[in-house]
PDB file of N, CA and C in Angstrom:
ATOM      1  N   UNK A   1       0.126 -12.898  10.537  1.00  0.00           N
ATOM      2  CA  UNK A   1       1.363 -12.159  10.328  1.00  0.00           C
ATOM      3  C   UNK A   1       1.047 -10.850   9.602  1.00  0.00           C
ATOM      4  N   UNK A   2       1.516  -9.701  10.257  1.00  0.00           N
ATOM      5  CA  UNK A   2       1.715  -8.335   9.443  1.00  0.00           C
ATOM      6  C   UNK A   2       2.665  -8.333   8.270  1.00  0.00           C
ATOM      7  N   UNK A   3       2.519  -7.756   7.090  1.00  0.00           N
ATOM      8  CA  UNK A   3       3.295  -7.608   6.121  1.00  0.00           C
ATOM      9  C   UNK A   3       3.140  -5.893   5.794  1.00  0.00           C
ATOM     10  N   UNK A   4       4.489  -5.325   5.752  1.00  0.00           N
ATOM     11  CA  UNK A   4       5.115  -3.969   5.511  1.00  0.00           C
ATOM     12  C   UNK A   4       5.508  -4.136   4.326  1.00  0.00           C
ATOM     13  N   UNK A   5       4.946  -3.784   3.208  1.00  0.00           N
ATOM     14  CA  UNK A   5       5.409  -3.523   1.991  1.00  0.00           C
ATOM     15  C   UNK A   5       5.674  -2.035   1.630  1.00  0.00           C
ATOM     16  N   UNK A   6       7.152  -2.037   1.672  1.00  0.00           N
ATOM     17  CA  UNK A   6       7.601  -0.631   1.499  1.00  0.00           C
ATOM     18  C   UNK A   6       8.674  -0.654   0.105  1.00  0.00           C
ATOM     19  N   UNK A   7       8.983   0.508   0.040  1.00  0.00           N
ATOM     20  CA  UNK A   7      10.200   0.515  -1.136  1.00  0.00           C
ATOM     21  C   UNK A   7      11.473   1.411  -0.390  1.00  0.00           C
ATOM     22  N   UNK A   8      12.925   0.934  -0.638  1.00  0.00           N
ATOM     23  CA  UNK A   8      13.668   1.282   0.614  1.00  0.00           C
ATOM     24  C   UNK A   8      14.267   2.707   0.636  1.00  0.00           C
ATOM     25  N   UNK A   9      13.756   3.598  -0.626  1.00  0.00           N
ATOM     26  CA  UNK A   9      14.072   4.993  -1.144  1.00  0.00           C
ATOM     27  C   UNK A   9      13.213   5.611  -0.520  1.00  0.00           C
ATOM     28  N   UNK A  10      11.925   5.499  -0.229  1.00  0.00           N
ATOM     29  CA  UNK A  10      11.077   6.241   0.184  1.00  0.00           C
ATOM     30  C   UNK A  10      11.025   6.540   1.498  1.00  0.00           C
ATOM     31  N   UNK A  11      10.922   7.863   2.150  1.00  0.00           N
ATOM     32  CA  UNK A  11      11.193   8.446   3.592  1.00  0.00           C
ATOM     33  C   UNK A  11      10.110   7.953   4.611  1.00  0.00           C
ATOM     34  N   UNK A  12       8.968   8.051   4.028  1.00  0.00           N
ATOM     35  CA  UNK A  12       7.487   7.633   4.561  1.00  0.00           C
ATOM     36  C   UNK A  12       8.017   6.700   5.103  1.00  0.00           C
ATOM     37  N   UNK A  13       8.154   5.432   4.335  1.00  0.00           N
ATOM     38  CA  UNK A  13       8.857   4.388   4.488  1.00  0.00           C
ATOM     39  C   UNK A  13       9.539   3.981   5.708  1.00  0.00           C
ATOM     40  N   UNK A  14      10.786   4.624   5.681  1.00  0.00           N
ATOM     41  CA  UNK A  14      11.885   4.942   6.435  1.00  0.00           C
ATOM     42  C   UNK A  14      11.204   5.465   8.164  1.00  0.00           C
ATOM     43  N   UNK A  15      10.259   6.163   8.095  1.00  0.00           N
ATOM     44  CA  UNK A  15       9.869   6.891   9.300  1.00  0.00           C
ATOM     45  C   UNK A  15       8.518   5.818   9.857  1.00  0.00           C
ATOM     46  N   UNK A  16       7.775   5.103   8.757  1.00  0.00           N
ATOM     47  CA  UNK A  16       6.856   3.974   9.440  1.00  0.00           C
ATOM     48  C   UNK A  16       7.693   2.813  10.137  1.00  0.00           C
ATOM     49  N   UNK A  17       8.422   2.559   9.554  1.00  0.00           N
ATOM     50  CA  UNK A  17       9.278   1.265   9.729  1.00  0.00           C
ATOM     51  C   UNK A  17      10.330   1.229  11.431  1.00  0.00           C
ATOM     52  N   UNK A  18      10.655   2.860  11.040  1.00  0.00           N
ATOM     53  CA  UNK A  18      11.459   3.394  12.814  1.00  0.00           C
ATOM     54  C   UNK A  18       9.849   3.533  13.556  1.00  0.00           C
ATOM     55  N   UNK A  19       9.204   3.703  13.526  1.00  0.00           N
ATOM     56  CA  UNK A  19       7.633   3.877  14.387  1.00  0.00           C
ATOM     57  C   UNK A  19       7.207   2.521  14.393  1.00  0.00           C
ATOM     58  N   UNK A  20       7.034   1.358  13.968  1.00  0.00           N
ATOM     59  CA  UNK A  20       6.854   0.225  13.869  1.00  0.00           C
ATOM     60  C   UNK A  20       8.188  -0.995  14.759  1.00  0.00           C
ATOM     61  N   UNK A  21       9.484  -0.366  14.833  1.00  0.00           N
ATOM     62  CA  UNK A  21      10.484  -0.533  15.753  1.00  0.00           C
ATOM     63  C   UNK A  21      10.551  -0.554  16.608  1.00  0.00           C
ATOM     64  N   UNK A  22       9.907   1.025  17.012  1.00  0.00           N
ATOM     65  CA  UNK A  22      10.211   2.135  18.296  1.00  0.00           C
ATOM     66  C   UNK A  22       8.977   1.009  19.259  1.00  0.00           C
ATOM     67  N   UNK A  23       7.750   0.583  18.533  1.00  0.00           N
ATOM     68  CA  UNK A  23       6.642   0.124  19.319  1.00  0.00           C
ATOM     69  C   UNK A  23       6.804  -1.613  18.730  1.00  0.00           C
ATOM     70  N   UNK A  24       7.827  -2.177  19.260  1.00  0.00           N
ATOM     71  CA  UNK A  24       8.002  -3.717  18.618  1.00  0.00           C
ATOM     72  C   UNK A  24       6.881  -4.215  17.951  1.00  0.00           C
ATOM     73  N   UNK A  25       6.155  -4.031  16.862  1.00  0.00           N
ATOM     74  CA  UNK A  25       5.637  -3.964  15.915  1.00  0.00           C
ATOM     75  C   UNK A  25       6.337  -5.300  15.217  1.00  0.00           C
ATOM     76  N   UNK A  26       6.005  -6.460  15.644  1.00  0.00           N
ATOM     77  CA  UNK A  26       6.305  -7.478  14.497  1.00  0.00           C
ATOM     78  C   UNK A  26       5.815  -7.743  12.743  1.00  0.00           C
ATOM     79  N   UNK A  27       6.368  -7.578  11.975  1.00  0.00           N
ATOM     80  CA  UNK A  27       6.222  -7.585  10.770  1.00  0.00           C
ATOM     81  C   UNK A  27       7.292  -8.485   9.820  1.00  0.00           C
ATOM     82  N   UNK A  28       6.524  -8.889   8.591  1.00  0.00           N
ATOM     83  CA  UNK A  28       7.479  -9.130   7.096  1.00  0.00           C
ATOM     84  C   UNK A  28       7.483  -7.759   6.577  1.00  0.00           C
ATOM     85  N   UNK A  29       8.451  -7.850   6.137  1.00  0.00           N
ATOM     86  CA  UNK A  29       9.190  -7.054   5.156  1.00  0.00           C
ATOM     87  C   UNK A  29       9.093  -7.140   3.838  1.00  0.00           C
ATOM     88  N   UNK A  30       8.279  -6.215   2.680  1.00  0.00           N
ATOM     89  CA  UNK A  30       8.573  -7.005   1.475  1.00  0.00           C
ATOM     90  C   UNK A  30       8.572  -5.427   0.620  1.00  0.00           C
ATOM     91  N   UNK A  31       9.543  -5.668  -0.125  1.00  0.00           N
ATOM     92  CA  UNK A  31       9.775  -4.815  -1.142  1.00  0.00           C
ATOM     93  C   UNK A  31       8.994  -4.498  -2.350  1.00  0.00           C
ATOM     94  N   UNK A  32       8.049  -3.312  -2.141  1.00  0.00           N
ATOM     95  CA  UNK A  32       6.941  -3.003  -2.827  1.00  0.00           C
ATOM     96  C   UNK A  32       7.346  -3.106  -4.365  1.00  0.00           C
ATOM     97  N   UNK A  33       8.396  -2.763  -4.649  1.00  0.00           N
ATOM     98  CA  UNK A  33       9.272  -2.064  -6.057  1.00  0.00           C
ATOM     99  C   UNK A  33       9.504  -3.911  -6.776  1.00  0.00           C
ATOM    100  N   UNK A  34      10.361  -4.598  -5.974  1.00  0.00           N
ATOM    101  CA  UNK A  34      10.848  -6.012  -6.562  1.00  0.00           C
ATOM    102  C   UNK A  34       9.580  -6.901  -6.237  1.00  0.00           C
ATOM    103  N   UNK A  35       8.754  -7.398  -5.386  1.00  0.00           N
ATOM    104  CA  UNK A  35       8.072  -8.044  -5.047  1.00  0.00           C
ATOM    105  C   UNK A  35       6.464  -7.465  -4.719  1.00  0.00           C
ATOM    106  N   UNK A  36       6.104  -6.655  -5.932  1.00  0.00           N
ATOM    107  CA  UNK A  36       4.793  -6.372  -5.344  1.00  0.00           C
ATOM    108  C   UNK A  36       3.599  -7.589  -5.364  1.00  0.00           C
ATOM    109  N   UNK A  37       2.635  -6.894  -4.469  1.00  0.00           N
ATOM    110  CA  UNK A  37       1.417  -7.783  -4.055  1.00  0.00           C
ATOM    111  C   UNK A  37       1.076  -8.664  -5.335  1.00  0.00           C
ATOM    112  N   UNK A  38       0.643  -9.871  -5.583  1.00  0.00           N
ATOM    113  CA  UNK A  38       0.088 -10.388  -7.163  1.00  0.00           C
ATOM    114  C   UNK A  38      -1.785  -9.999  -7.242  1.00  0.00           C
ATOM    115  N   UNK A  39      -2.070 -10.024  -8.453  1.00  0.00           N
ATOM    116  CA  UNK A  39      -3.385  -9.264  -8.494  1.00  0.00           C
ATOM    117  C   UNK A  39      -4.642 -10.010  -7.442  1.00  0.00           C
ATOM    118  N   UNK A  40      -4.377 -11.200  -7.108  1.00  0.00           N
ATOM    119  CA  UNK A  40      -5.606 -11.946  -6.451  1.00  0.00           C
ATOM    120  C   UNK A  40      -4.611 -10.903  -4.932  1.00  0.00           C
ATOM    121  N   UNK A  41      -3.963 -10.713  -4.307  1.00  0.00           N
ATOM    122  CA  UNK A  41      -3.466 -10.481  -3.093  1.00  0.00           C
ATOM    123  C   UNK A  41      -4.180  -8.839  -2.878  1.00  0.00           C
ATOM    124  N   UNK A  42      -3.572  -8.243  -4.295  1.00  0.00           N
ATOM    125  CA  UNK A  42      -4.436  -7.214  -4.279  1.00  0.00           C
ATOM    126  C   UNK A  42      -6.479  -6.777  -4.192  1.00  0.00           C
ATOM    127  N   UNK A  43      -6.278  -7.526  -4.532  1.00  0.00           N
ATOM    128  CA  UNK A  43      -8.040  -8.075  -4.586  1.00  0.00           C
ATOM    129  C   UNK A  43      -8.722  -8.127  -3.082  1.00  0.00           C
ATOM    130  N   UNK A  44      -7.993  -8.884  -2.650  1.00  0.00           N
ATOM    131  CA  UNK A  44      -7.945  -8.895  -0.982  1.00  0.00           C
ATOM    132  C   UNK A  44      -7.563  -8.282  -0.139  1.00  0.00           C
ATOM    133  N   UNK A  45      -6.655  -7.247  -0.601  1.00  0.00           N
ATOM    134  CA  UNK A  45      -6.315  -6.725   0.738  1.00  0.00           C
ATOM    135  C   UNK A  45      -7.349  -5.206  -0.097  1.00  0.00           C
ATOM    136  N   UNK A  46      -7.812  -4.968  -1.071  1.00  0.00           N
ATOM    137  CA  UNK A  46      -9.035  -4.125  -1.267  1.00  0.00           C
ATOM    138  C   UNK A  46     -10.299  -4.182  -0.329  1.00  0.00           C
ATOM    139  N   UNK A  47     -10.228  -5.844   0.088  1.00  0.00           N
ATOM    140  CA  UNK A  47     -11.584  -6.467   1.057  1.00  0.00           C
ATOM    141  C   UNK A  47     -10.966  -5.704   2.340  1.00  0.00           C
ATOM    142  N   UNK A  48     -10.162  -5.310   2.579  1.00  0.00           N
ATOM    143  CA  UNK A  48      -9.613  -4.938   3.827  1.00  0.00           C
ATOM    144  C   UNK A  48      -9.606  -3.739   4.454  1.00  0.00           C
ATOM    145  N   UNK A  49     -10.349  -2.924   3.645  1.00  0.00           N
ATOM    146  CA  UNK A  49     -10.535  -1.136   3.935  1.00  0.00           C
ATOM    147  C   UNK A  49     -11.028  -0.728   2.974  1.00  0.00           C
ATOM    148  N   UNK A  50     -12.655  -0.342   4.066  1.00  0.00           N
ATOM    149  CA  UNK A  50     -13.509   0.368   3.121  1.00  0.00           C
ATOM    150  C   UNK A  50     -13.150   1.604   2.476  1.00  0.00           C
ATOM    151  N   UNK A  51     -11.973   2.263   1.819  1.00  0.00           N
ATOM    152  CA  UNK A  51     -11.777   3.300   1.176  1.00  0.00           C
ATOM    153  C   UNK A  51     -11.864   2.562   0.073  1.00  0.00           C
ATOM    154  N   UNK A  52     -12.159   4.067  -1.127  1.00  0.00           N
ATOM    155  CA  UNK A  52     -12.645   3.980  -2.461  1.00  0.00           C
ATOM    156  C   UNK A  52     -10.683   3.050  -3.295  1.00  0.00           C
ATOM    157  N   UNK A  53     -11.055   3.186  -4.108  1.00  0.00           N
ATOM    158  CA  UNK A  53      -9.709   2.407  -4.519  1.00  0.00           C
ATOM    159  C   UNK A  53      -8.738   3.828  -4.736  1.00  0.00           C
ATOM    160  N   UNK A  54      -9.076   4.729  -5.196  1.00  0.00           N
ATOM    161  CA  UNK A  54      -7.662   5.988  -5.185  1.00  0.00           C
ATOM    162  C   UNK A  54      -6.938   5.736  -3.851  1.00  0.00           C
ATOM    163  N   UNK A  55      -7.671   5.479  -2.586  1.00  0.00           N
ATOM    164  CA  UNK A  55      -6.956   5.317  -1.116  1.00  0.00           C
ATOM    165  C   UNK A  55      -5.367   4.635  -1.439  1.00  0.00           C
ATOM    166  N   UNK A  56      -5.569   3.348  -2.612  1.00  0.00           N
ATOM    167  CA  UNK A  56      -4.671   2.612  -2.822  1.00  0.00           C
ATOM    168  C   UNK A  56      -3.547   3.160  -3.687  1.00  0.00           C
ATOM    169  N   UNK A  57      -3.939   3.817  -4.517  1.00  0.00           N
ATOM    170  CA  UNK A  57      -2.579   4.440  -5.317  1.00  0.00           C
ATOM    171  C   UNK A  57      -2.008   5.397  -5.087  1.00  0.00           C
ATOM    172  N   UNK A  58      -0.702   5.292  -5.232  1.00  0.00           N
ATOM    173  CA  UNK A  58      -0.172   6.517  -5.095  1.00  0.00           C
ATOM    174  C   UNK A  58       0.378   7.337  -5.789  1.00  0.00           C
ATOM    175  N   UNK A  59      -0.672   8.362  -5.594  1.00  0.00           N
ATOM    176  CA  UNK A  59      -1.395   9.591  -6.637  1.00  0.00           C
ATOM    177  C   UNK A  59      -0.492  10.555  -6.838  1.00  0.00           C
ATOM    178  N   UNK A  60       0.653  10.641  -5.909  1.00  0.00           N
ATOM    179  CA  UNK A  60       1.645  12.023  -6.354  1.00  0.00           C
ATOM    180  C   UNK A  60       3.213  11.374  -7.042  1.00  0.00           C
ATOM    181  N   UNK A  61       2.889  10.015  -7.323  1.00  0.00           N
ATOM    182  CA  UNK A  61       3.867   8.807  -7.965  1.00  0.00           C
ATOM    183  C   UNK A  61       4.068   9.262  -9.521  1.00  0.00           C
ATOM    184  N   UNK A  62       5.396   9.324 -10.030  1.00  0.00           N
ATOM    185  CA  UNK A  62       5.359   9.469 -11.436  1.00  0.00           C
ATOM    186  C   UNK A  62       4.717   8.780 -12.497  1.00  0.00           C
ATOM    187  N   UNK A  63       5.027   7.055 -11.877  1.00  0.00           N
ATOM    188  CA  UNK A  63       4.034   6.318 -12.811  1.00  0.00           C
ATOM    189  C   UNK A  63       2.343   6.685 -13.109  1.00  0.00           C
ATOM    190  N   UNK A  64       2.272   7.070 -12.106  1.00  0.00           N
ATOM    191  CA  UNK A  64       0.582   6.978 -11.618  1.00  0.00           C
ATOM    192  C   UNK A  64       0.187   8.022 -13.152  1.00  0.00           C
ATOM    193  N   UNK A  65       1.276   9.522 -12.942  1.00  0.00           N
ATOM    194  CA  UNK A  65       0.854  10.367 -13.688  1.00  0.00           C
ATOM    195  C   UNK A  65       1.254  10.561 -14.937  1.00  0.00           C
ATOM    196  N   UNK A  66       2.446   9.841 -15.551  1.00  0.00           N
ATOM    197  CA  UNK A  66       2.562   9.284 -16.482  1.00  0.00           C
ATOM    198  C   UNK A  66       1.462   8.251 -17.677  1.00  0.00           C
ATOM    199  N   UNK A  67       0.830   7.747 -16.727  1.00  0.00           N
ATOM    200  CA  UNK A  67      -0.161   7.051 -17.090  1.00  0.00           C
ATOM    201  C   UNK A  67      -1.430   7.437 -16.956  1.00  0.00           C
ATOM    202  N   UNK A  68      -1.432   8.643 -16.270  1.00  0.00           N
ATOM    203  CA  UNK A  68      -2.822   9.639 -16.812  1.00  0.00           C
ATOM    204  C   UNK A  68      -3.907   8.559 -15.876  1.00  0.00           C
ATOM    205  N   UNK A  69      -3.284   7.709 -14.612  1.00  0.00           N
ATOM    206  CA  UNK A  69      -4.624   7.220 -13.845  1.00  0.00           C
ATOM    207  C   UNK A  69      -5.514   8.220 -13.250  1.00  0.00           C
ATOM    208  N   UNK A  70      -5.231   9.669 -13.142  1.00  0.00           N
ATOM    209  CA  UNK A  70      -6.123  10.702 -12.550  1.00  0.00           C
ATOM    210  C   UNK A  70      -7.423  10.499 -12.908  1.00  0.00           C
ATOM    211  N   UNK A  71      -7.728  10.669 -14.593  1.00  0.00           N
ATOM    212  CA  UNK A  71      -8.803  10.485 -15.156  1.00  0.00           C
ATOM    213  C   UNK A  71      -9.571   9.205 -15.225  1.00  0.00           C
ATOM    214  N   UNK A  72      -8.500   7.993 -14.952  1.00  0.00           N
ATOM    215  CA  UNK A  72      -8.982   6.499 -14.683  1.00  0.00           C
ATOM    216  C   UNK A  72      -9.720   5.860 -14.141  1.00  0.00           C
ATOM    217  N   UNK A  73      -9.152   6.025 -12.584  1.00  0.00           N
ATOM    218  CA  UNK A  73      -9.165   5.741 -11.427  1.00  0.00           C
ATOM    219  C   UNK A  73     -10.739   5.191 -10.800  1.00  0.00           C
ATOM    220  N   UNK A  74     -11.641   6.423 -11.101  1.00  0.00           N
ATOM    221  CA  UNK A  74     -13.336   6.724 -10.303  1.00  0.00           C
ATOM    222  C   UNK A  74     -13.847   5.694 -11.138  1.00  0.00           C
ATOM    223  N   UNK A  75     -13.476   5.322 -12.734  1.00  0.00           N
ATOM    224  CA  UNK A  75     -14.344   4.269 -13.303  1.00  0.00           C
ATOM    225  C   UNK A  75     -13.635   2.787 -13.492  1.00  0.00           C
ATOM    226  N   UNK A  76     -12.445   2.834 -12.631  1.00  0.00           N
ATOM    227  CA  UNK A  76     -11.886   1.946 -12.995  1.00  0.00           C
ATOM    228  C   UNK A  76     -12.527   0.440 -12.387  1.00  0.00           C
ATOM    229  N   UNK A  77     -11.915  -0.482 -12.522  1.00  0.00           N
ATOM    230  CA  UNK A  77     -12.875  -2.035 -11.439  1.00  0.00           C
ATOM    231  C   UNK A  77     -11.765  -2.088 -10.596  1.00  0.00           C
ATOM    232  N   UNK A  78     -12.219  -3.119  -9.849  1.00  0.00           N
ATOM    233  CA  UNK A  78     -11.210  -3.525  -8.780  1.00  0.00           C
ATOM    234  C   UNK A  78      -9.867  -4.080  -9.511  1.00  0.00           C
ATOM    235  N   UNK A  79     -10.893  -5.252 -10.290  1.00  0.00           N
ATOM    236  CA  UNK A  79      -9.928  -6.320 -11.079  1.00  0.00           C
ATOM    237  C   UNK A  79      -8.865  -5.482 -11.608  1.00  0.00           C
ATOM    238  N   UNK A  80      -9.043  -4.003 -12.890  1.00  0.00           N
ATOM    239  CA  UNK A  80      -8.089  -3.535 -13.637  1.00  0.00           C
ATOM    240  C   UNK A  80      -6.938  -3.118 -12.766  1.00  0.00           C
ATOM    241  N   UNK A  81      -7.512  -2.416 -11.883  1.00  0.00           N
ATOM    242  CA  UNK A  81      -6.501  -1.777 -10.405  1.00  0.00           C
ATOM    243  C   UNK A  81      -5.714  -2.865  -9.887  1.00  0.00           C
ATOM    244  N   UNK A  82      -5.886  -3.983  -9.447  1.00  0.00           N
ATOM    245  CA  UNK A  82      -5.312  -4.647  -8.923  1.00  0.00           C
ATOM    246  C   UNK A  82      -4.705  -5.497 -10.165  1.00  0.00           C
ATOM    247  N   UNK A  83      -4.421  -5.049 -11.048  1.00  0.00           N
ATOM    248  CA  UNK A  83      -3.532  -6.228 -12.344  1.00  0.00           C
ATOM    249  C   UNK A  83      -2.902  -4.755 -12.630  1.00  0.00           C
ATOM    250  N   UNK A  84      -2.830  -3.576 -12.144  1.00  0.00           N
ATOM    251  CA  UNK A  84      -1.554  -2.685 -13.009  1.00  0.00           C
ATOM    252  C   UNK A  84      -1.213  -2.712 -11.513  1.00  0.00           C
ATOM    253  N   UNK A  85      -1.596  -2.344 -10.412  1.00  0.00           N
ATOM    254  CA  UNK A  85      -0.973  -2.504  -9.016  1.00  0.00           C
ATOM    255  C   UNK A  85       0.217  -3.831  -9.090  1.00  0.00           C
ATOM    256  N   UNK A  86      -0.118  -5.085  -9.494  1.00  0.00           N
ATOM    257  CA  UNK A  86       0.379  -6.258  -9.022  1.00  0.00           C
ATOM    258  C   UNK A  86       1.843  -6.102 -10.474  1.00  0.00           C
ATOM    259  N   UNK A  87       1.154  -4.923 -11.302  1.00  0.00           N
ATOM    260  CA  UNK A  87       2.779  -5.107 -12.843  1.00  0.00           C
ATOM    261  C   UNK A  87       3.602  -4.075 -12.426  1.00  0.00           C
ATOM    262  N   UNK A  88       3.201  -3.115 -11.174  1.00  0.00           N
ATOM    263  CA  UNK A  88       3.730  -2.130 -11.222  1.00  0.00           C
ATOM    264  C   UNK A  88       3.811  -1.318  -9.591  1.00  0.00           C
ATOM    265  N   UNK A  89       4.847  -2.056  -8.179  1.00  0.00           N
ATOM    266  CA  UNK A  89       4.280  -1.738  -6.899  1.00  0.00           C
ATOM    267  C   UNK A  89       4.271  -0.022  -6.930  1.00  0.00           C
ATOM    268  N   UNK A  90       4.835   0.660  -7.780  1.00  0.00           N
ATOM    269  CA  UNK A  90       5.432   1.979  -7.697  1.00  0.00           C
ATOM    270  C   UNK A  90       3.861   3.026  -7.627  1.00  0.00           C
ATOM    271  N   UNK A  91       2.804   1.719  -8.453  1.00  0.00           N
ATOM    272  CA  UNK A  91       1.498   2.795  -8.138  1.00  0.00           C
ATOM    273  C   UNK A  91       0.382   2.726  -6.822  1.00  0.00           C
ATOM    274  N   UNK A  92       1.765   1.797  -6.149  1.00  0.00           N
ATOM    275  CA  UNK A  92       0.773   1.423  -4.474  1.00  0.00           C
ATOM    276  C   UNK A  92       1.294   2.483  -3.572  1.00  0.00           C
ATOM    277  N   UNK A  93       0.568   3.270  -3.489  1.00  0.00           N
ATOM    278  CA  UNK A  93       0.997   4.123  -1.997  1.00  0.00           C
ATOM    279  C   UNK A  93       1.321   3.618  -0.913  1.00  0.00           C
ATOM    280  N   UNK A  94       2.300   3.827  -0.423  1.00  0.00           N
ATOM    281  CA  UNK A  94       3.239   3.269   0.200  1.00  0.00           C
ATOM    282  C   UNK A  94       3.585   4.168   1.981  1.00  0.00           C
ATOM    283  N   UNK A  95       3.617   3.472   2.671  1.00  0.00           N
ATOM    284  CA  UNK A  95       4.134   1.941   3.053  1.00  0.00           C
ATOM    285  C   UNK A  95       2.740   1.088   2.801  1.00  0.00           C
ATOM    286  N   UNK A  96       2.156   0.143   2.566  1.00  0.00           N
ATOM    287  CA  UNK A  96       1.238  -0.864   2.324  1.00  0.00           C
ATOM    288  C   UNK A  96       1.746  -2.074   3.690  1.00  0.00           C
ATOM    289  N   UNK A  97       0.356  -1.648   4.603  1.00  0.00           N
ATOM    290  CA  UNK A  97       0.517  -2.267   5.660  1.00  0.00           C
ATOM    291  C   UNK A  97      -0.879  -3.575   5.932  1.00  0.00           C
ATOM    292  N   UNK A  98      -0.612  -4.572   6.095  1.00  0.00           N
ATOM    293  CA  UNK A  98      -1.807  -5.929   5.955  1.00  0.00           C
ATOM    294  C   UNK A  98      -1.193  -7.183   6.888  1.00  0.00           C
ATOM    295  N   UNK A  99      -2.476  -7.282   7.486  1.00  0.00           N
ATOM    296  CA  UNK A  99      -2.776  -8.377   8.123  1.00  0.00           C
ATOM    297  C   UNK A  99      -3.871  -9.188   7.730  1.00  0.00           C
ATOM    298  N   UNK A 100      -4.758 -10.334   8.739  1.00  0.00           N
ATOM    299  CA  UNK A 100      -5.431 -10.567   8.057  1.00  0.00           C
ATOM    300  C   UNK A 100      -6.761 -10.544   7.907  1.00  0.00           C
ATOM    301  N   UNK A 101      -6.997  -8.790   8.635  1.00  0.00           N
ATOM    302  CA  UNK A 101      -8.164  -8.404   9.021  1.00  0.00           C
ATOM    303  C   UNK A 101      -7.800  -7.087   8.210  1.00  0.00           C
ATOM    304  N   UNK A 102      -7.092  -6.551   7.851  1.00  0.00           N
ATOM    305  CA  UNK A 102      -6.882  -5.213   8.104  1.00  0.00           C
ATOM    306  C   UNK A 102      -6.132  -4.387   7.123  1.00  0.00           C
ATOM    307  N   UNK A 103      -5.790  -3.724   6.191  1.00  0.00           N
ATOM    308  CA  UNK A 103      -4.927  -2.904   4.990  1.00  0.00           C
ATOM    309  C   UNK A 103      -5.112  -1.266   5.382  1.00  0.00           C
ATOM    310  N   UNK A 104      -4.128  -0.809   5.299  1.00  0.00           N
ATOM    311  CA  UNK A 104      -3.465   0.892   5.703  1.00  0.00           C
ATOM    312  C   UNK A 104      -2.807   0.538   4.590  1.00  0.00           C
ATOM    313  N   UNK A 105      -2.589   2.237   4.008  1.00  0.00           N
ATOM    314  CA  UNK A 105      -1.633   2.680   2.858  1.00  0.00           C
ATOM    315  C   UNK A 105      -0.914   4.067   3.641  1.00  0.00           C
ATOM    316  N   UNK A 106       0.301   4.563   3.620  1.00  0.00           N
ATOM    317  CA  UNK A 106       1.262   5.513   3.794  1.00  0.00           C
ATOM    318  C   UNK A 106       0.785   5.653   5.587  1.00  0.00           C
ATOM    319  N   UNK A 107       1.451   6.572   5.661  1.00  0.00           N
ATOM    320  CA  UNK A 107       1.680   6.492   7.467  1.00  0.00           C
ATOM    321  C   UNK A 107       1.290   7.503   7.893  1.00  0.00           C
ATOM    322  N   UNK A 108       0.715   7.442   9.212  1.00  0.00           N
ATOM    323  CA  UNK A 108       0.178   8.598   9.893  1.00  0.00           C
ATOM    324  C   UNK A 108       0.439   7.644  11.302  1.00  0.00           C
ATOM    325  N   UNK A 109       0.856   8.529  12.500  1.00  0.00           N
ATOM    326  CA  UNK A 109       0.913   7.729  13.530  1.00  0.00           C
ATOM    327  C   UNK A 109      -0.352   7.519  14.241  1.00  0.00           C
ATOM    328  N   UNK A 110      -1.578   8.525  13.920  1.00  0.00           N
ATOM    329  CA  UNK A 110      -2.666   8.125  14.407  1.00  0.00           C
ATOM    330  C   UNK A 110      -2.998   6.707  14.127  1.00  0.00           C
ATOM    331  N   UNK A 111      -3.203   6.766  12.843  1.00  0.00           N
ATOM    332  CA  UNK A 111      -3.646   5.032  11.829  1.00  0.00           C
ATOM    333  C   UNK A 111      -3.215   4.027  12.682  1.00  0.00           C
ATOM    334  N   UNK A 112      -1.622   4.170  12.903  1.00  0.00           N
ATOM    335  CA  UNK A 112      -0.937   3.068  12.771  1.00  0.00           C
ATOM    336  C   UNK A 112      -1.401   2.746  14.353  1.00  0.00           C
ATOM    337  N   UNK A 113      -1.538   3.863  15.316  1.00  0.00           N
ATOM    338  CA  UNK A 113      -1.523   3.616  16.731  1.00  0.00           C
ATOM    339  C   UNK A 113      -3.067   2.790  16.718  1.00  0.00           C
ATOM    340  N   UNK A 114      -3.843   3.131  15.729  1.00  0.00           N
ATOM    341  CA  UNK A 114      -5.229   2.573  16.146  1.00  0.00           C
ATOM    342  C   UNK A 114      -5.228   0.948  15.143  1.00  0.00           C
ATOM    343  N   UNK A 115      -4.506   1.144  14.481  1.00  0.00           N
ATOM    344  CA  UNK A 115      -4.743  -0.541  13.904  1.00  0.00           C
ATOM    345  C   UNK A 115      -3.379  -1.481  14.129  1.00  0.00           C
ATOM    346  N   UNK A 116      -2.442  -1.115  14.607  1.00  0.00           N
ATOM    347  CA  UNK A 116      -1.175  -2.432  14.285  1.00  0.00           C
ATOM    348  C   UNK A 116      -0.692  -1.851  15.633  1.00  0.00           C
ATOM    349  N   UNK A 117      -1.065  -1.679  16.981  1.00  0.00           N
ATOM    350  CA  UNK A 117      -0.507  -1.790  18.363  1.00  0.00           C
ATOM    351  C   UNK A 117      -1.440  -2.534  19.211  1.00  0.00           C
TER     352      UNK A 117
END
């Protein structure tokens, strides 16, 4: 099963989810903001795309920069990332797309056409 973890304010969001429609794209639905990933989920879906871990946050997010992860981030571990990710979905770049081969963060229709059709 695909899981779309989005938050329902966000446009990205809004425009993966009609592109994921438009191409019957079966998916769960889960609300990045109320129900984010828990830190072992995060852990795993890290196993899921070789990008560095910044791939995963989202870097132009108030929390992110509030919390000064800019300077964090390059030395951070997996483990720390994925336990403020799992207290806080607002620093997952979003839409957060997983199966059970496979993790994409925010949307591009190239991505999406080459991994979830």
């Amino acid at each position: 099963m695909t899981t779309f973890y989005c938050y329902s304010k966000c446009s990205t969001c809004k425009k993966a989810e009609k592109w994921l429609k438009e191409h019957d794209v079966s998916y769960q639905k889960i609300d990045l903001v109320e129900q984010p990933p828990t830190k072992e989920q995060m852990l795993t879906i890290f196993t899921k795309n070789e990008k560095n871990l910044r791939y995963f946050f989202n870097t132009s997010g108030m929390d992110y920069r509030k919390m000064n992860l800019k300077d964090r981030v390059d030395t951070m571990s997996k483990e720390q990332a994925a336990e403020l990710m799992s207290k806080n979905g607002k620093l997952i770049k979003r839409p957060l797309m997983v199966d059970a081969v496979k993790a994409t963060c925010g949307f591009n229709t190239k991505v999406y056409e080459e991994n979830w059709l």
